[in-house]
N, C-alpha and C. Protein backbone atom coordinates (compact mmCIF):
# COMPACT_ATOMS: atom_id res chain seq x y z
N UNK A 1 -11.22 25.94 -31.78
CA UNK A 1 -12.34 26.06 -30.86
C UNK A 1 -12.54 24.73 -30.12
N UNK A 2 -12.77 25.06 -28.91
CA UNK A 2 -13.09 23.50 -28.17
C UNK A 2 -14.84 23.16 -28.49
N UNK A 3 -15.06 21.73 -27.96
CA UNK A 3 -16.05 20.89 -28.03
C UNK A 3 -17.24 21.66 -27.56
N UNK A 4 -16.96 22.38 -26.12
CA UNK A 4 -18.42 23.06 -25.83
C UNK A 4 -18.86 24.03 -26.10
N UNK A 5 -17.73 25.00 -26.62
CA UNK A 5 -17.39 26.23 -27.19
C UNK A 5 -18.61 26.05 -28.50
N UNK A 6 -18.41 25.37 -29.30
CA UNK A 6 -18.60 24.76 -30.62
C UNK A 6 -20.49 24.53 -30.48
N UNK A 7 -20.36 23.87 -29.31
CA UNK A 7 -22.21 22.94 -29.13
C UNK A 7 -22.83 24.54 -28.38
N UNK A 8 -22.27 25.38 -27.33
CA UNK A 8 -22.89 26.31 -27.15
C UNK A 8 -23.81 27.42 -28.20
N UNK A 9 -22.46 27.47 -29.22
CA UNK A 9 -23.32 28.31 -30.07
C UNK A 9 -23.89 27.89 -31.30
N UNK A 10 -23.70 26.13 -31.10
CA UNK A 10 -25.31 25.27 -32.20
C UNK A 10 -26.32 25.61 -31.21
N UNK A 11 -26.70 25.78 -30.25
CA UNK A 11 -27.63 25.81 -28.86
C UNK A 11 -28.16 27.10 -29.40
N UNK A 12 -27.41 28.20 -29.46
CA UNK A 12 -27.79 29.57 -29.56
C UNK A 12 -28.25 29.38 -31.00
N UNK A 13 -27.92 29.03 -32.05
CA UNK A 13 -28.69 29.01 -33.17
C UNK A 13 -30.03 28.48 -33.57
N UNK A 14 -30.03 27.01 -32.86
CA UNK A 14 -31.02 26.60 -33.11
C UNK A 14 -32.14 26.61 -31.91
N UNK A 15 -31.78 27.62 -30.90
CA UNK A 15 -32.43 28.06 -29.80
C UNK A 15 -33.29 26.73 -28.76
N UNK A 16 -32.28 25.49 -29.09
CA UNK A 16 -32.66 24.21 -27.94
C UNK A 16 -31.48 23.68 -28.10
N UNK A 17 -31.51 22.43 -27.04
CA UNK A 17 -30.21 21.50 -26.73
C UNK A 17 -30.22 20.49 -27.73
N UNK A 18 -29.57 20.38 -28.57
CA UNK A 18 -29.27 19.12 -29.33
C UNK A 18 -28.14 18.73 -29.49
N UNK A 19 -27.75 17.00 -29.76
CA UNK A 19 -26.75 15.84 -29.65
C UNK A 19 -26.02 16.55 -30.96
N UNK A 20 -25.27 16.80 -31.29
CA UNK A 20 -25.03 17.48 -33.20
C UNK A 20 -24.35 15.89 -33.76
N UNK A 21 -24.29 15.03 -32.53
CA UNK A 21 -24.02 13.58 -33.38
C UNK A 21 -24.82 12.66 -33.69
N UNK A 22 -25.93 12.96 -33.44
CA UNK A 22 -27.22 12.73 -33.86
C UNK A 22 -28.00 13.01 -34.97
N UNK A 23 -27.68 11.83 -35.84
CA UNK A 23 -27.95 12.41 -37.09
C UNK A 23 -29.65 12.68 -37.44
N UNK A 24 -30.48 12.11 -36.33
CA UNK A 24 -32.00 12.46 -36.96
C UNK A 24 -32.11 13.61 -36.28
N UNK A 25 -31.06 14.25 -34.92
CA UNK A 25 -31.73 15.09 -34.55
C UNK A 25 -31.17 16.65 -35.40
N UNK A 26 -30.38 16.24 -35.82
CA UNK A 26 -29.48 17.19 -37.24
C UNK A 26 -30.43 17.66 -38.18
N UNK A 27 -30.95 16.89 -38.73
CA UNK A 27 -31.88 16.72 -39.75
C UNK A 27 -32.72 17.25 -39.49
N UNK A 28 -33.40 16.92 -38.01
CA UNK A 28 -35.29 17.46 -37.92
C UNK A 28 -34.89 19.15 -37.53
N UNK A 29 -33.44 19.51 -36.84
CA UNK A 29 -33.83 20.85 -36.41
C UNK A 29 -33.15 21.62 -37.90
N UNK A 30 -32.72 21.09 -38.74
CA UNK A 30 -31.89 21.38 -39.72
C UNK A 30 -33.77 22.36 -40.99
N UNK A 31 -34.14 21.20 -40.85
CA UNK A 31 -35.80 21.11 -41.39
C UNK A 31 -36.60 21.93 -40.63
N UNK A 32 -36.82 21.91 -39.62
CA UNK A 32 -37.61 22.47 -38.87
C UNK A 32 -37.29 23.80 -38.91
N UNK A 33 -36.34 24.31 -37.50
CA UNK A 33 -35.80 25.69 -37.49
C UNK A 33 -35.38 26.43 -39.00
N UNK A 34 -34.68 26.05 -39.50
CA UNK A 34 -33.74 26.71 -41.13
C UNK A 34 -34.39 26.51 -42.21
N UNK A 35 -35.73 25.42 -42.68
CA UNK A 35 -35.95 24.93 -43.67
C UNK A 35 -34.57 24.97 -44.65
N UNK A 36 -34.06 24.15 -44.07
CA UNK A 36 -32.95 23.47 -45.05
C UNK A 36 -33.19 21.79 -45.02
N UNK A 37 -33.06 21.64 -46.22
CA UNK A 37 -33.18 20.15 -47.18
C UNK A 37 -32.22 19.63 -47.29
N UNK A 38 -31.30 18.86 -47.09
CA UNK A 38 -30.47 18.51 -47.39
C UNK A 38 -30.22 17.66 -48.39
N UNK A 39 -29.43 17.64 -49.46
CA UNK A 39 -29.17 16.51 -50.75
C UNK A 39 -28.82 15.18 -50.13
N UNK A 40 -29.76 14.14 -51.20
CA UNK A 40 -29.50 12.67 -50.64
C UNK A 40 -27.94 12.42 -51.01
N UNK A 41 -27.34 11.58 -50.08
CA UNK A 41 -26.25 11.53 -50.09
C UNK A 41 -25.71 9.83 -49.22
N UNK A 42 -24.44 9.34 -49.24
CA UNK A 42 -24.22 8.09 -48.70
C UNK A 42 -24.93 8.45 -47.52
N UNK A 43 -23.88 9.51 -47.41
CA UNK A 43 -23.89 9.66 -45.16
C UNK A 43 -24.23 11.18 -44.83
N UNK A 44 -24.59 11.16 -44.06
CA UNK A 44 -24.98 12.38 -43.66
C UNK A 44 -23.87 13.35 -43.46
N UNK A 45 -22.39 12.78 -43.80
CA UNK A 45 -21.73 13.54 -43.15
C UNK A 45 -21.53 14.35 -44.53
N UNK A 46 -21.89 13.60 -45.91
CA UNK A 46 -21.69 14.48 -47.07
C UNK A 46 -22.47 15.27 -47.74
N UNK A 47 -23.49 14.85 -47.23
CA UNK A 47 -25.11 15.81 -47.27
C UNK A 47 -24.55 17.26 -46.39
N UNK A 48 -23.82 17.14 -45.47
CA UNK A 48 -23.69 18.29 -44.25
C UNK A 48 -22.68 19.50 -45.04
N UNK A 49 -21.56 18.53 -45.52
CA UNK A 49 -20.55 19.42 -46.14
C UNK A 49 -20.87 19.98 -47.91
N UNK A 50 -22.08 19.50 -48.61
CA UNK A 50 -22.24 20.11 -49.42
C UNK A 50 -23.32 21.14 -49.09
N UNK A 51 -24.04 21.55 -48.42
CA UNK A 51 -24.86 22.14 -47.63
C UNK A 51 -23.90 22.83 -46.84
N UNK A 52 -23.05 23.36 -46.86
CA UNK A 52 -22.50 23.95 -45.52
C UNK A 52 -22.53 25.78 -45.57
N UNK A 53 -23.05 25.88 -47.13
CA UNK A 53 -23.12 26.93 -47.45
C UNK A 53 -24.36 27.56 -46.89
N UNK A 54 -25.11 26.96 -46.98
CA UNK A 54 -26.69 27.19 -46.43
C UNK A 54 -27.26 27.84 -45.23
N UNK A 55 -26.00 27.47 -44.03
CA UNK A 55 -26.36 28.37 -43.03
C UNK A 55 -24.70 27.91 -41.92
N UNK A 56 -24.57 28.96 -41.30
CA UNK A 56 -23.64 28.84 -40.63
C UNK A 56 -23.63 27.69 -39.58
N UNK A 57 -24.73 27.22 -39.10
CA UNK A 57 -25.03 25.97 -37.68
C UNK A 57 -24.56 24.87 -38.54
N UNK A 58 -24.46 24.78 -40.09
CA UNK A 58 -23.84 23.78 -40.60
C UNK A 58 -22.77 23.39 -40.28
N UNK A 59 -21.90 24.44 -40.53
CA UNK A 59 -20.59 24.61 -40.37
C UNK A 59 -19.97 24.08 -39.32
N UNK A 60 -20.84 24.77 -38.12
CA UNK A 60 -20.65 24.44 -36.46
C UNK A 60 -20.70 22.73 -36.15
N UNK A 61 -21.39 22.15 -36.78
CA UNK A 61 -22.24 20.87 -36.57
C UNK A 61 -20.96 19.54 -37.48
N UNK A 62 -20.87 20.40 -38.47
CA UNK A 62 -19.15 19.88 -39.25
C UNK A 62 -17.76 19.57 -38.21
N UNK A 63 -17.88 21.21 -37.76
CA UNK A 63 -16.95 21.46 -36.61
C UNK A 63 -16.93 20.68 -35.38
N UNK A 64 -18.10 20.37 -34.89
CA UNK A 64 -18.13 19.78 -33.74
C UNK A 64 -17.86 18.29 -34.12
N UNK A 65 -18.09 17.69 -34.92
CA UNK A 65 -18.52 16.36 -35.11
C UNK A 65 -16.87 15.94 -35.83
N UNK A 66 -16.25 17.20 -36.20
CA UNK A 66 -14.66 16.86 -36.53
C UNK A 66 -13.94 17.02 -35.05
N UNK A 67 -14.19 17.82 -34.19
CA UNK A 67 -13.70 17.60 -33.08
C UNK A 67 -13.58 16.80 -32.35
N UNK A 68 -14.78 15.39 -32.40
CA UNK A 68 -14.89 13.78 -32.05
C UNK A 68 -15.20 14.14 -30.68
């Protein structure tokens, strides 16, 4: 899947525009929209992948952010 392919349908999930490399803005719509918590962790990027089960925009947000 390409880069915008990927951010279009984090857009459609979390029904606004967000950076998905943005890790506070990850977090607040992660909390906000999903009430998902994420486990403290080094980096956010391992908080994301043990959580990835939790909701599919995880996944996407993994995806995009491996796409660089």
């Amino acid at each position: 899947m390409n880069k915008d392919f990927i951010l279009q349908r984090i857009c459609i999930f979390t029904g606004e525009e967000i950076d998905p490399n943005s890790d506070e803005q990850v977090v607040s719509i992660l909390r906000e929209e999903f009430n998902i918590h994420l486990p403290q962790r080094r980096t956010l990027e391992e908080s994301l992948i043990l959580s990835c089960s939790e909701h599919e925009v995880i996944d996407l947000i993994l995806q995009y952010r491996a796409v660089g």
